[in-house]
C-alpha atoms as a PDB file:
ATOM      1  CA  UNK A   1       0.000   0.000   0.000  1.00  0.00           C
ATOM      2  CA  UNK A   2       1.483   3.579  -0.863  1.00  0.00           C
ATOM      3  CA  UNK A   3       1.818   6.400   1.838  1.00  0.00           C
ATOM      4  CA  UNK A   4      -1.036   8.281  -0.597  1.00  0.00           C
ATOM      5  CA  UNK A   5      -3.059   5.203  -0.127  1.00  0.00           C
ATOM      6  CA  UNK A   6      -2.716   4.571   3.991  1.00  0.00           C
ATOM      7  CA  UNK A   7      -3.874   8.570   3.965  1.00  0.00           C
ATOM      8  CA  UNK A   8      -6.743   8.255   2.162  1.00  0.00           C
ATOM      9  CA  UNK A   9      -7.477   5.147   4.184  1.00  0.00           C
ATOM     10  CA  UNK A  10      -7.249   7.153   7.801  1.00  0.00           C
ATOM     11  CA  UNK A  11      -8.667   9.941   6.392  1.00  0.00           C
ATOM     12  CA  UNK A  12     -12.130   8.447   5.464  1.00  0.00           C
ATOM     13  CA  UNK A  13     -11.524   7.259   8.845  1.00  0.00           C
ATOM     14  CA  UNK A  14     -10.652  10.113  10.823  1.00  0.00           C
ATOM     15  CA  UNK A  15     -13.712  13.028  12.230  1.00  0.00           C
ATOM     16  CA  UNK A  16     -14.057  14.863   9.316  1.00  0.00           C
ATOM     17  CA  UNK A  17     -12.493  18.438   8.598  1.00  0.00           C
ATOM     18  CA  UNK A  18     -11.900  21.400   8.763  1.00  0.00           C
ATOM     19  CA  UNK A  19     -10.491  21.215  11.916  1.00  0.00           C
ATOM     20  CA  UNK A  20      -8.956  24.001  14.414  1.00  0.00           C
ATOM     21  CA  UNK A  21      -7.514  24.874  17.208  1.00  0.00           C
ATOM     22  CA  UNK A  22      -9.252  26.147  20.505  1.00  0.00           C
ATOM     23  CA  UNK A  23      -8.841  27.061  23.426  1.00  0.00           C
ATOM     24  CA  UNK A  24     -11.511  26.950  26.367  1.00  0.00           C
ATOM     25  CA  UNK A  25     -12.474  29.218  29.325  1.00  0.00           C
ATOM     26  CA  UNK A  26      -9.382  27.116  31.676  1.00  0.00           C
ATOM     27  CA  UNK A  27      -6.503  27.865  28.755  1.00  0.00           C
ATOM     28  CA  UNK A  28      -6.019  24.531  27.532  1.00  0.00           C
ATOM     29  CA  UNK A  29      -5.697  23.644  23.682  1.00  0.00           C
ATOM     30  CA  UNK A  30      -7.960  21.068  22.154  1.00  0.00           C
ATOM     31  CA  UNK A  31      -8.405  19.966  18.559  1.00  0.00           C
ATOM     32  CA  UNK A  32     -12.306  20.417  16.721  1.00  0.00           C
ATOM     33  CA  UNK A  33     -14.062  19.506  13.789  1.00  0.00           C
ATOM     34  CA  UNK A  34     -15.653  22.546  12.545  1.00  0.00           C
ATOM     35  CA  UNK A  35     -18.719  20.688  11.452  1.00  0.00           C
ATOM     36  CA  UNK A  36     -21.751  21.116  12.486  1.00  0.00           C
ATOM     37  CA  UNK A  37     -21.460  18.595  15.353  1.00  0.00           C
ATOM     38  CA  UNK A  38     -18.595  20.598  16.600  1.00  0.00           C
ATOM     39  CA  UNK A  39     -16.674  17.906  17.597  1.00  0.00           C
ATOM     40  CA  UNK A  40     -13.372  17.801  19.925  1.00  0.00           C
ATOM     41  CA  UNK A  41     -11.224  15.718  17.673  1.00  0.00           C
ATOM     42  CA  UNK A  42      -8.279  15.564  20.607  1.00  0.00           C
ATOM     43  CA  UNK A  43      -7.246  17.576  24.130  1.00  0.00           C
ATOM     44  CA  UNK A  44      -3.695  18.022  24.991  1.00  0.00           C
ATOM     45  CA  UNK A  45      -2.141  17.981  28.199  1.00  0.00           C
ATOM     46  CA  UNK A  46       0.215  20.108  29.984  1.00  0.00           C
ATOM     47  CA  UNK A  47       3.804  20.887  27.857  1.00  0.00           C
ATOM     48  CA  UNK A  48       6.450  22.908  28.224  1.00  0.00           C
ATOM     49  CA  UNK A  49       9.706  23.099  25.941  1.00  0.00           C
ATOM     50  CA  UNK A  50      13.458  23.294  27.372  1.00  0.00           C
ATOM     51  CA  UNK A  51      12.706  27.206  27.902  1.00  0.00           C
ATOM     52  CA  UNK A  52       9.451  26.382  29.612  1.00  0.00           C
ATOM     53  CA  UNK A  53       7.462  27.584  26.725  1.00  0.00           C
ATOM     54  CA  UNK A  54       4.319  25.808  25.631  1.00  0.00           C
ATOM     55  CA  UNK A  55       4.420  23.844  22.730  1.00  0.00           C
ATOM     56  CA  UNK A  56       0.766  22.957  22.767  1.00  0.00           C
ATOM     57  CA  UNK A  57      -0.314  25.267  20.398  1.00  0.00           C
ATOM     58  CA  UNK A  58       2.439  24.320  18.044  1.00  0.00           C
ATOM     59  CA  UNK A  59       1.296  20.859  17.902  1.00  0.00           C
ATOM     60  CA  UNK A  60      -1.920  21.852  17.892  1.00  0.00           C
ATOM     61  CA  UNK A  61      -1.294  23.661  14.709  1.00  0.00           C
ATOM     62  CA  UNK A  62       0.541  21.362  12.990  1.00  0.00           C
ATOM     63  CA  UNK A  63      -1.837  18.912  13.642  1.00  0.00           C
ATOM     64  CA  UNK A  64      -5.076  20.930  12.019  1.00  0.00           C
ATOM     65  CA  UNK A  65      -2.714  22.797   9.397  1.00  0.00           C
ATOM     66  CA  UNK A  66      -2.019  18.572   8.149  1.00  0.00           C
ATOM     67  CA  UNK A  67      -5.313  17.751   8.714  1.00  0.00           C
ATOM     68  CA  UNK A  68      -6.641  20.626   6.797  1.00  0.00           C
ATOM     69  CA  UNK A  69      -4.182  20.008   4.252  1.00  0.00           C
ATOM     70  CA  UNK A  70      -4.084  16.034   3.967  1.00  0.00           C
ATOM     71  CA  UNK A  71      -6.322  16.507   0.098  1.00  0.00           C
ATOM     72  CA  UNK A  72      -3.557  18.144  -1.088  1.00  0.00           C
ATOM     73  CA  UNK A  73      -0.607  16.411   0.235  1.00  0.00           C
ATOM     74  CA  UNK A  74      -2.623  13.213  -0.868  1.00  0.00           C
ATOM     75  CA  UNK A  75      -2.316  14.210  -4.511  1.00  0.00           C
ATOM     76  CA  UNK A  76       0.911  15.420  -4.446  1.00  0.00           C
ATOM     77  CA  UNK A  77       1.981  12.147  -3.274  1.00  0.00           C
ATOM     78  CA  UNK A  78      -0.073  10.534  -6.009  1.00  0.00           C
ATOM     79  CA  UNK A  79       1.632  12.519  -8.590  1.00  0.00           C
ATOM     80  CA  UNK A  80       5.334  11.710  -7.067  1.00  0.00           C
ATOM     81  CA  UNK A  81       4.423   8.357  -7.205  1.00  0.00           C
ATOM     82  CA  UNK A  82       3.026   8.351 -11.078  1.00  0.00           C
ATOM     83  CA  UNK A  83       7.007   9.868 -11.328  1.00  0.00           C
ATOM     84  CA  UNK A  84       8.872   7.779  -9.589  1.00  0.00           C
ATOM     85  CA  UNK A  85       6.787   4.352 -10.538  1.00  0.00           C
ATOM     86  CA  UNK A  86       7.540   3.115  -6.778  1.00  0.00           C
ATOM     87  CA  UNK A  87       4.357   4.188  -4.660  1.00  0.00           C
ATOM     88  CA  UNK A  88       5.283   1.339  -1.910  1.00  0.00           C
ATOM     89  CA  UNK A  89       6.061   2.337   1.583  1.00  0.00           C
ATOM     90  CA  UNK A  90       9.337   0.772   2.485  1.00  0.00           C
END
């Protein structure tokens, strides 16, 4: 199975996008879908870098920015893989 096709595969899987970062009335991050059901997709707990900043809100970020994202990083991927002729994870 290719890394496009493993994607797709978690992605029809996976609480549907968009997603995005929040923060409730306490201060903590947590992860949504901005769907009608407004789901939390994920909470994170308490995180602190080697200068005791957060990086909750970084991985938050990442996390809905790739999420957000994952249609066109899916057919990127496709088209390396038409290129290359490999498509298998390894």
């Amino acid at each position: 199975m290719s890394v496009a096709e493993a994607l797709e595969r978690l992605a029809a899987l996976a609480t549907p996008g968009p997603w995005s970062v929040c923060t409730d009335a306490t201060g903590d991050t947590f992860v949504a879908s901005m769907t009608d059901s407004a789901e939390t997709v994920c909470e994170f707990g308490a995180g602190e870098d080697d200068e005791g900043q957060s990086s909750l809100d970084a991985d938050a970020a990442l996390i809905v920015a790739l999420r957000n994202n994952l249609p066109t990083i899916i057919k990127a991927l496709k088209a390396l893989e038409r290129v290359d002729g490999e498509g298998e994870t390894k």
